[in-house]
Protein backbone atom coordinates (compact mmCIF):
# COMPACT_ATOMS: atom_id res chain seq x y z
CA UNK A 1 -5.01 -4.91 7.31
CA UNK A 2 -7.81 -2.12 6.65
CA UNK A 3 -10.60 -4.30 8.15
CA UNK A 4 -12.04 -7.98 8.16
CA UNK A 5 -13.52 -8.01 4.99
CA UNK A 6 -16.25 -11.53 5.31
CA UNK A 7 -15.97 -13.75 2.56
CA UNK A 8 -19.78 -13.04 1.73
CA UNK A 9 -19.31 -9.55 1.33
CA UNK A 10 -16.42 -10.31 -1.09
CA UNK A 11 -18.79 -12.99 -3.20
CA UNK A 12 -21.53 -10.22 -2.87
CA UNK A 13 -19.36 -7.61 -4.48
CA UNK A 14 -18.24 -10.25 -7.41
CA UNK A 15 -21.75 -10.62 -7.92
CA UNK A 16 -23.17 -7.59 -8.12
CA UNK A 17 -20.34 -5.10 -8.67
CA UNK A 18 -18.44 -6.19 -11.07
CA UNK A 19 -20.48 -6.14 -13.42
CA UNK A 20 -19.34 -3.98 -16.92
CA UNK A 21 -18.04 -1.15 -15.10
CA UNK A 22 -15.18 1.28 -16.44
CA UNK A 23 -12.74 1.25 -13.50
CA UNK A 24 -9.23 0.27 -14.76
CA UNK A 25 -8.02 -0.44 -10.89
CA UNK A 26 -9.24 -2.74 -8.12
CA UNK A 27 -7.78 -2.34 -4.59
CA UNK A 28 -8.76 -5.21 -2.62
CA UNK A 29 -5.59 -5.64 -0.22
CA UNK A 30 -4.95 -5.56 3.04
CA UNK A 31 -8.89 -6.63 3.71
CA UNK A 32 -8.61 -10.09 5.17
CA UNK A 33 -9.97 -11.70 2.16
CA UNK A 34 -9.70 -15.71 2.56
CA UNK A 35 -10.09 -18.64 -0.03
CA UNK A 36 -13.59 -18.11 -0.56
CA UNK A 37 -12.90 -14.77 -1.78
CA UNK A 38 -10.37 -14.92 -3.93
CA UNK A 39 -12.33 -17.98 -5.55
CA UNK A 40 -15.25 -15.47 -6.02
CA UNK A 41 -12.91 -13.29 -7.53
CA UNK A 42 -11.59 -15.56 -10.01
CA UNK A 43 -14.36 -16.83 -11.00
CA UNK A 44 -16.08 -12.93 -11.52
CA UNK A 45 -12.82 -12.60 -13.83
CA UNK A 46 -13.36 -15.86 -15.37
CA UNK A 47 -16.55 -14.74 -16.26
CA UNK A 48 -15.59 -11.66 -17.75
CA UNK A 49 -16.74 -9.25 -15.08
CA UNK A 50 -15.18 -5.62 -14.88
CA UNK A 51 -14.12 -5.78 -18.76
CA UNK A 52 -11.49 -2.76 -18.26
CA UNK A 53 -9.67 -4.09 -15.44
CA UNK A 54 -6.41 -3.92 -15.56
CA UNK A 55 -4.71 -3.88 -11.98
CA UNK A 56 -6.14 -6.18 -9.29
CA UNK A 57 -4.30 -5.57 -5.83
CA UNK A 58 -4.75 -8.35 -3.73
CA UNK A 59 -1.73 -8.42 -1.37
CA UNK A 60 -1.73 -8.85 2.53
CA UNK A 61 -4.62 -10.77 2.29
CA UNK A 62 -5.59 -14.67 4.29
CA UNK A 63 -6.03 -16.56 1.24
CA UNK A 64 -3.61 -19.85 0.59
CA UNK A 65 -1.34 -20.79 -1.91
CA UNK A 66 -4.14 -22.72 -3.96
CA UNK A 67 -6.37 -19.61 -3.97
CA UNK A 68 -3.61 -17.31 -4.81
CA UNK A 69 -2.55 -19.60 -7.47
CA UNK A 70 -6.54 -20.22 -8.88
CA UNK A 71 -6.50 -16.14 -8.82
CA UNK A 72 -3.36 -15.02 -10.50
CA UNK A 73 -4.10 -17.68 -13.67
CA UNK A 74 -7.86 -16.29 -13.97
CA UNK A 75 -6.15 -12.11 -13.71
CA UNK A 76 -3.52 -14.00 -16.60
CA UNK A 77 -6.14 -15.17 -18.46
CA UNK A 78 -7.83 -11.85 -19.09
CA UNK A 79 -4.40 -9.65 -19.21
CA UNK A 80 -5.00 -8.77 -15.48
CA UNK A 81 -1.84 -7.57 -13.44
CA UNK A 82 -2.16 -8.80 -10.03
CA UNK A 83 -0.41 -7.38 -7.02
């Protein structure tokens, strides 16, 4: 793990970050990111945030099999590879 990442800093960064932006890669793994988190994060993708994302790394991360699950169907939804 690179560092604790809080689970308001991750809903802070889906808020304001992802907005249109022209990255095609997202490394988010390895940062401790829980259920909140990754519930953020689906629902930024959901929501159409970062519109040329393509690769969302998300491994070695704290977040449960629900979250994980809620996350991979939103990156499937928009033609997002997860890893």
């Amino acid at each position: 793990m690179l560092w604790p990442l809080p689970e308001l800093l991750i809903t802070g960064f889906t808020q304001t970050f992802l907005r249109p932006r022209l990255f095609e890669d997202l490394r988010l793994d390895g940062t401790g990111m829980g259920d909140a988190g990754a519930a953020a994060l689906a629902a930024a993708l959901r929501e159409g945030r970062a519109p040329a994302l393509r690769t969302l790394y998300v491994g070695d991360n704290a977040f449960g099999a629900a979250a994980a699950a809620e996350l991979k169907a939103a990156c499937a939804a928009r033609g997002v590879r997860a890893m």
